[in-house]
C-alpha atoms as a PDB file:
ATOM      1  CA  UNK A   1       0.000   0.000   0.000  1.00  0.00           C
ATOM      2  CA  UNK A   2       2.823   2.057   0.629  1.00  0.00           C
ATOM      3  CA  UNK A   3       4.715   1.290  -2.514  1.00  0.00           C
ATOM      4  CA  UNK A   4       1.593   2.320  -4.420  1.00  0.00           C
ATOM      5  CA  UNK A   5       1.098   5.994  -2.511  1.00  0.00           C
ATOM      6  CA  UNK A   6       4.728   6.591  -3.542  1.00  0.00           C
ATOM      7  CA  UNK A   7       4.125   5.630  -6.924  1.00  0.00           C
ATOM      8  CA  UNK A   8       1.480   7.859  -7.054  1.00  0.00           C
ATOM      9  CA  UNK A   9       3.229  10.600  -5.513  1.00  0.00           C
ATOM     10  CA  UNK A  10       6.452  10.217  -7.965  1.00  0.00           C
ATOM     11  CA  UNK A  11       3.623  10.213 -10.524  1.00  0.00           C
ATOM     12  CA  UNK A  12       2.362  13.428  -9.243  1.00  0.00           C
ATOM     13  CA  UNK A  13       5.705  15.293  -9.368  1.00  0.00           C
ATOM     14  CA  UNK A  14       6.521  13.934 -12.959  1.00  0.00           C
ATOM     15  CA  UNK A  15       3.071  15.301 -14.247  1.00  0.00           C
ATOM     16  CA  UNK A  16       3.741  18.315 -12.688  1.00  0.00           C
ATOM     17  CA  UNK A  17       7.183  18.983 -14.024  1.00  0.00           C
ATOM     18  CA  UNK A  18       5.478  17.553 -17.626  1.00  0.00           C
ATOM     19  CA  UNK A  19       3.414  20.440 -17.111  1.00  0.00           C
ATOM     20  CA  UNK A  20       5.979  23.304 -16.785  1.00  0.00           C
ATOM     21  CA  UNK A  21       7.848  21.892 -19.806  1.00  0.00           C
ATOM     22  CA  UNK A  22       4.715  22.322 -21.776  1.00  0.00           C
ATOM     23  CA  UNK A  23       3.993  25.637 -20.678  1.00  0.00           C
ATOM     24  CA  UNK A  24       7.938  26.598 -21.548  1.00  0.00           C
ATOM     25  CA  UNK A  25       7.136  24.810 -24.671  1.00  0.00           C
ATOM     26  CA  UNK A  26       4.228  27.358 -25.526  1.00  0.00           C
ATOM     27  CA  UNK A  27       6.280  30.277 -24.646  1.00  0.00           C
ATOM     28  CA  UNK A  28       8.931  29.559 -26.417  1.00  0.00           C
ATOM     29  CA  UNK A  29       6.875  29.106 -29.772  1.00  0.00           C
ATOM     30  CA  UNK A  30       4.678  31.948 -29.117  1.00  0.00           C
ATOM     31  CA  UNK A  31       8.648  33.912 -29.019  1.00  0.00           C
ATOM     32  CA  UNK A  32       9.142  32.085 -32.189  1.00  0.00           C
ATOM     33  CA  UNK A  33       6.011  33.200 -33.633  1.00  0.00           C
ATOM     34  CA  UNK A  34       6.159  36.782 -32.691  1.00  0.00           C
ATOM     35  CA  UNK A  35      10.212  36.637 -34.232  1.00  0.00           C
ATOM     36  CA  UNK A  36       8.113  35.315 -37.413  1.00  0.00           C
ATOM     37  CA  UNK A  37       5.770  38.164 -37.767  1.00  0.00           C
ATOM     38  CA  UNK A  38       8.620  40.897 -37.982  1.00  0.00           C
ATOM     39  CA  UNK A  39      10.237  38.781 -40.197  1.00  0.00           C
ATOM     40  CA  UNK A  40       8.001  39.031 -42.505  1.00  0.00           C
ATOM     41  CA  UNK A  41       7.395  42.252 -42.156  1.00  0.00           C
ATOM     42  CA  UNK A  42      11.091  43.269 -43.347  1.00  0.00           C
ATOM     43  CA  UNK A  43      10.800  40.744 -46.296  1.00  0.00           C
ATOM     44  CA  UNK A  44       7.636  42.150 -47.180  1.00  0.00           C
ATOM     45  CA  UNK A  45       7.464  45.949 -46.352  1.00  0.00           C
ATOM     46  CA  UNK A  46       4.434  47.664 -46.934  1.00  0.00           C
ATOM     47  CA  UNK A  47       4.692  49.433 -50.300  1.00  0.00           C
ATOM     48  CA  UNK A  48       5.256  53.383 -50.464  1.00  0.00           C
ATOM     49  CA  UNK A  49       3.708  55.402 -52.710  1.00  0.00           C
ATOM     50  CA  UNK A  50       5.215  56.964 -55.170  1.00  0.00           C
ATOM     51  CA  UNK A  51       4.111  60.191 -57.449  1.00  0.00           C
ATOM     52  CA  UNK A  52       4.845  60.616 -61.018  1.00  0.00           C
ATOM     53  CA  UNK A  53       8.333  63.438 -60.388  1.00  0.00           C
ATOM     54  CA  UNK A  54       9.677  61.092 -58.273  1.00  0.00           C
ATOM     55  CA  UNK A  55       9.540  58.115 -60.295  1.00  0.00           C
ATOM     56  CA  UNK A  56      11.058  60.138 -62.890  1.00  0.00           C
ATOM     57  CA  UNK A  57      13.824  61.846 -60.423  1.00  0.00           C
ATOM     58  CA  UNK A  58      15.029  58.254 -59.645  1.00  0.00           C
ATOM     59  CA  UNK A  59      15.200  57.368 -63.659  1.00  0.00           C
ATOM     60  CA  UNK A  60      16.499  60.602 -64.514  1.00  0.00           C
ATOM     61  CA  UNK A  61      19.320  59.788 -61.536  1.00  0.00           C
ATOM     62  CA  UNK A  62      19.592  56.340 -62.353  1.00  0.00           C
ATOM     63  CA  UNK A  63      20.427  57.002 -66.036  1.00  0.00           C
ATOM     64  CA  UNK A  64      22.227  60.239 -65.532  1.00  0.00           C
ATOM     65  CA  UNK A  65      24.966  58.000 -63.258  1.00  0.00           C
ATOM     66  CA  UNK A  66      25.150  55.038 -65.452  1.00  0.00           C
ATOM     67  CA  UNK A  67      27.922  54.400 -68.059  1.00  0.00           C
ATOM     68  CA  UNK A  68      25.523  54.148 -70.784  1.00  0.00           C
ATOM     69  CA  UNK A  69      24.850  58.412 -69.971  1.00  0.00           C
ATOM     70  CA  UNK A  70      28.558  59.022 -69.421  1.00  0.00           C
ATOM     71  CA  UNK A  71      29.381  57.542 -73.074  1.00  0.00           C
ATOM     72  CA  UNK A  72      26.282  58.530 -74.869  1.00  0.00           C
ATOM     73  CA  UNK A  73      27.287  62.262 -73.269  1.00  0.00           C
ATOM     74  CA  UNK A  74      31.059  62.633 -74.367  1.00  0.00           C
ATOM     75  CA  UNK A  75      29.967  60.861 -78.132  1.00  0.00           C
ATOM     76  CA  UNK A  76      27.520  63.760 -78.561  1.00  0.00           C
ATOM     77  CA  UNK A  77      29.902  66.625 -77.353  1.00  0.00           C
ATOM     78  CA  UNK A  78      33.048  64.890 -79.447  1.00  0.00           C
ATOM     79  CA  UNK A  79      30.588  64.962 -82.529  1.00  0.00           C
ATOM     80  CA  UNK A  80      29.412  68.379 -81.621  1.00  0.00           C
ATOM     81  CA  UNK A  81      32.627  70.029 -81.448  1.00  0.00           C
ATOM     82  CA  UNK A  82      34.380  68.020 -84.518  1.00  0.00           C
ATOM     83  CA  UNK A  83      31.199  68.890 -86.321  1.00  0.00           C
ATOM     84  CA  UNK A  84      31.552  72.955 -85.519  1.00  0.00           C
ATOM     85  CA  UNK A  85      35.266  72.745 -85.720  1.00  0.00           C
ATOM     86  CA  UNK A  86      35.607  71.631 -89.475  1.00  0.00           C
ATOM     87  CA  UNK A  87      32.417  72.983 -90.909  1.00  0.00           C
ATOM     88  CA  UNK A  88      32.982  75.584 -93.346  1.00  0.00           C
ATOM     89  CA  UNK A  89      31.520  79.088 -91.998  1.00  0.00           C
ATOM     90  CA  UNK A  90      27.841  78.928 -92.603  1.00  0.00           C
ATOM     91  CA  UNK A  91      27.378  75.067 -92.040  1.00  0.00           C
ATOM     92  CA  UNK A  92      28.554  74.976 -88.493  1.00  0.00           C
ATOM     93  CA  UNK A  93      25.261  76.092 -86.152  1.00  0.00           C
ATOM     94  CA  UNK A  94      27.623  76.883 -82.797  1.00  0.00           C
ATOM     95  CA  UNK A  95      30.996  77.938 -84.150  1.00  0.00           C
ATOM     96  CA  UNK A  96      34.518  77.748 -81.644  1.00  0.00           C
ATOM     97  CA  UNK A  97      34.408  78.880 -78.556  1.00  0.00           C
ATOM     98  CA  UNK A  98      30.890  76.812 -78.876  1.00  0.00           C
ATOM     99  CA  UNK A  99      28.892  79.178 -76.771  1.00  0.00           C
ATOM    100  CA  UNK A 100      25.256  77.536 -77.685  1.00  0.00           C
ATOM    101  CA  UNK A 101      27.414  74.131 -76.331  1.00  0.00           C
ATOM    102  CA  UNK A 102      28.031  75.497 -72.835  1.00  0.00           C
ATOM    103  CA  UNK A 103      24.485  77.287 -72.603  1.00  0.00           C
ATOM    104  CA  UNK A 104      23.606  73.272 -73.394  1.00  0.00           C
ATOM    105  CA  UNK A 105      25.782  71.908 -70.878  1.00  0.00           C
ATOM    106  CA  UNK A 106      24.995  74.730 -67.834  1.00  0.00           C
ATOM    107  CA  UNK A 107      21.130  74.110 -68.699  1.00  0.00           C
ATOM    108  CA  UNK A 108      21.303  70.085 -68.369  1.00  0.00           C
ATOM    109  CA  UNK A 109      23.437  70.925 -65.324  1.00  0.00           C
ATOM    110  CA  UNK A 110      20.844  73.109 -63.668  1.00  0.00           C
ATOM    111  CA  UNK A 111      18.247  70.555 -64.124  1.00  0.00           C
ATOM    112  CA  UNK A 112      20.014  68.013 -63.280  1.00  0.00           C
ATOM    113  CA  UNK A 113      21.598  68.438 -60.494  1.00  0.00           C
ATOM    114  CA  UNK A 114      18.376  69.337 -58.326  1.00  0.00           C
ATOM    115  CA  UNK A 115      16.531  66.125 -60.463  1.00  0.00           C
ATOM    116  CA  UNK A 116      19.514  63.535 -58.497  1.00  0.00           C
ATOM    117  CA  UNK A 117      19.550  65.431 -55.603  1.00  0.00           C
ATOM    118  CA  UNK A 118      15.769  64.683 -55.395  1.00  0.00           C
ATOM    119  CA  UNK A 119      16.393  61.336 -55.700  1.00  0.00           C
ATOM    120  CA  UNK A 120      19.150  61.093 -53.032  1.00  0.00           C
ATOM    121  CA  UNK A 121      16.987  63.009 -50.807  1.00  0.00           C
ATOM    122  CA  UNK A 122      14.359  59.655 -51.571  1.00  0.00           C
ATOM    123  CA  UNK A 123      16.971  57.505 -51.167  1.00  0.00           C
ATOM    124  CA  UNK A 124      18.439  58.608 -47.810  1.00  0.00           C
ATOM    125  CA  UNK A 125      14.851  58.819 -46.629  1.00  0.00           C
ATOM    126  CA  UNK A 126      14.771  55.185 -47.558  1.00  0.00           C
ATOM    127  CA  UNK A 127      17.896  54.702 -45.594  1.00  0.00           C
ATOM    128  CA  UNK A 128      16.703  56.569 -42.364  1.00  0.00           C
ATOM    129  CA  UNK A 129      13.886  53.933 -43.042  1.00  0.00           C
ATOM    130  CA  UNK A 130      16.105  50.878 -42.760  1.00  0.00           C
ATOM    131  CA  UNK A 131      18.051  52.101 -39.983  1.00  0.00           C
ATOM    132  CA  UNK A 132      15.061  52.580 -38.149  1.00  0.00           C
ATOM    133  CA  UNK A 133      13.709  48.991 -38.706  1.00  0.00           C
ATOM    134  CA  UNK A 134      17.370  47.981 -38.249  1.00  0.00           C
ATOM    135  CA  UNK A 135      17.589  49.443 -34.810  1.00  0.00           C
ATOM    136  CA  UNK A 136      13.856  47.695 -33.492  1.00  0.00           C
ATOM    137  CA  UNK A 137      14.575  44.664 -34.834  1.00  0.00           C
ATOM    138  CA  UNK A 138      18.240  44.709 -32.816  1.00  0.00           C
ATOM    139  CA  UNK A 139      16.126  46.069 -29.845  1.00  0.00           C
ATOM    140  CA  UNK A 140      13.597  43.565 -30.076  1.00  0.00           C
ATOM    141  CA  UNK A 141      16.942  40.847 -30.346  1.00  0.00           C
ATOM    142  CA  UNK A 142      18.470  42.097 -27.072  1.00  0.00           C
ATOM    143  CA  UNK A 143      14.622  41.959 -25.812  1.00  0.00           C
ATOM    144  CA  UNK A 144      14.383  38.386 -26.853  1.00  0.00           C
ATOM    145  CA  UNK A 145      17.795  37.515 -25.386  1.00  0.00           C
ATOM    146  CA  UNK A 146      16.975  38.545 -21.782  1.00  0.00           C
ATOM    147  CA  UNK A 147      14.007  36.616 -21.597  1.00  0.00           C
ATOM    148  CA  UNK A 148      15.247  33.683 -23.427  1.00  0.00           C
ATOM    149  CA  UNK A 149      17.422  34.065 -20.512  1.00  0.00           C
ATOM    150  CA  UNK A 150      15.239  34.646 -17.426  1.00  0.00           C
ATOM    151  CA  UNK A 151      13.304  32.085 -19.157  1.00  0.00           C
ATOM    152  CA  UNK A 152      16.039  30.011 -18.115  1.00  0.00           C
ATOM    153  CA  UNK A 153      17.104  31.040 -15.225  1.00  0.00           C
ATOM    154  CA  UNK A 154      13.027  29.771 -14.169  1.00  0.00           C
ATOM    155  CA  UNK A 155      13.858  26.841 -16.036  1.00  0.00           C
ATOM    156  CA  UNK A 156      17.034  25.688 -14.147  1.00  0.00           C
ATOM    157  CA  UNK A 157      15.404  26.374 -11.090  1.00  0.00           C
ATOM    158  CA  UNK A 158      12.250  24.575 -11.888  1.00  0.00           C
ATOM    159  CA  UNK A 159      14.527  21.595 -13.242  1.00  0.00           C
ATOM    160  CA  UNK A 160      16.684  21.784  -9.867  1.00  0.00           C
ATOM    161  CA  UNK A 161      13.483  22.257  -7.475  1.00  0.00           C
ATOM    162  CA  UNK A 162      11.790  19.163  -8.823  1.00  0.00           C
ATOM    163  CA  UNK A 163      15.167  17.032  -8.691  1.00  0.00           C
ATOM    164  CA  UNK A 164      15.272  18.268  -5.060  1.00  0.00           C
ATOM    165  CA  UNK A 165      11.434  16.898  -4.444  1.00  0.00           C
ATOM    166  CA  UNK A 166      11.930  13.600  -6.375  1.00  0.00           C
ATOM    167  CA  UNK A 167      15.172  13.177  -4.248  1.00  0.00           C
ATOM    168  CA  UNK A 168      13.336  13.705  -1.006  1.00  0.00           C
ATOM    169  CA  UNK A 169      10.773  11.540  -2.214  1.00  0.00           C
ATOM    170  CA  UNK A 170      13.515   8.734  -3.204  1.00  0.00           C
ATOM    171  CA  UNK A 171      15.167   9.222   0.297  1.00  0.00           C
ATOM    172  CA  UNK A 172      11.840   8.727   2.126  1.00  0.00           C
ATOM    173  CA  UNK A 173      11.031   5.676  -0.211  1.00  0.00           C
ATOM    174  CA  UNK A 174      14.515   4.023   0.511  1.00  0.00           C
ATOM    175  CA  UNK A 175      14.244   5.340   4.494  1.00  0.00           C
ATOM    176  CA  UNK A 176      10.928   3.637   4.676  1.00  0.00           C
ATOM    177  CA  UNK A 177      12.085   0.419   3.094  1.00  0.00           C
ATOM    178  CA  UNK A 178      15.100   0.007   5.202  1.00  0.00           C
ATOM    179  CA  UNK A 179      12.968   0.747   7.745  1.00  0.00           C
ATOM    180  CA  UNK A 180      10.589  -2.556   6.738  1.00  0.00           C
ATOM    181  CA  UNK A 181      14.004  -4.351   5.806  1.00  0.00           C
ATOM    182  CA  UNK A 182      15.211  -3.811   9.144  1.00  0.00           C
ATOM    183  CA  UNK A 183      11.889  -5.026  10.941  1.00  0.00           C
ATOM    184  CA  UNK A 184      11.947  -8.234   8.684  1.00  0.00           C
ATOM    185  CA  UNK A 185      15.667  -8.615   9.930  1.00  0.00           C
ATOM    186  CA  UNK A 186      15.128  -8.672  13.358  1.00  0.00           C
ATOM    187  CA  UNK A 187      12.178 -10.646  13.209  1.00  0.00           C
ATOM    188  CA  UNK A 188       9.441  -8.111  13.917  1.00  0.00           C
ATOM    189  CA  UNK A 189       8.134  -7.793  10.216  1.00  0.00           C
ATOM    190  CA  UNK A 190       3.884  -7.711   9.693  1.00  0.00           C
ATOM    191  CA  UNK A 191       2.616 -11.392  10.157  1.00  0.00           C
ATOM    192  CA  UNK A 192       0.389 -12.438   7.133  1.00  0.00           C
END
């Protein structure tokens, strides 16, 4: 009868300490879930809306520093001033020192220049952006950490308090059998 309470109790500790592993269990996915969710938030941002000048400030800067610009550019000014330089008189529109050629090159300049720096202005907005999102997410890291870690800490001294009970348990087990052991020895032991 004895044996059988023990069982029972040994049973009762194990279920318990089943129980608190399950309920880690759920925490730890729920943390897993959550770490999901932002996840897929940075994979899949939510789309920004874009008007009309600055879809063409990002093509005009996106062409305007390419290699395909840069060549495209010197070809037309080489064949620009070869053209003007060995035209006779009256054939060449923009004659050395190719004034209408600078008034060309300061005027793509002027609208240039603000064009990209619209773009980079998008662009470092975009940045800010990331940095932002880059900052929460290593936030919500260090977060995760320290309760991954206190999560721990409860789960070492869960582990070591129900070691500690099934121990005592075990000692009174074996203390009560030697005790029976020791009243067979002498003689004494329950009469059937």
């Amino acid at each position: 009868m004895a044996g059988k309470q023990a069982e029972n109790e040994l049973d009762l500790l194990l279920t318990a300490r089943n129980e608190r592993m399950r309920k880690l269990q759920a925490i730890v996915s729920q943390a897993i879930d959550e770490q999901e969710l932002i996840l897929n938030n940075l994979a899949h941002p939510p789309q920004e809306v874009i008007t009309r000048g600055q879809k063409l400030a990002d093509r005009v800067a996106a062409f305007g520093g390419s290699w395909v610009f840069i060549i495209i550019f010197f070809t037309v000014l080489a064949a620009w001033i070869l053209f003007n330089a060995w035209m006779p008189g009256t054939a060449a529109f923009d004659p050395y020192p190719f004034i209408l050629m600078n008034l060309v090159l300061s005027c793509l300049a002027a609208v240039q220049a603000p064009v990209i720096m619209m773009s980079q202005n998008r662009q470092e907005e975009k940045d800010r952006k990331r940095s932002e999102n880059d900052y929460l997410i290593n936030l919500k890291a260090e977060l995760e950490l320290r309760s991954l870690h206190q999560k721990m800490d409860l789960l070492l001294q869960d582990e070591v308090r129900a070691i500690t009970e099934v121990q005592q348990e075990q000692y009174r087990l074996l203390a009560a059998m030697d005790r029976k052991l020791a009243l067979l020895a002498s003689g004494g032991g329950p009469q059937g």
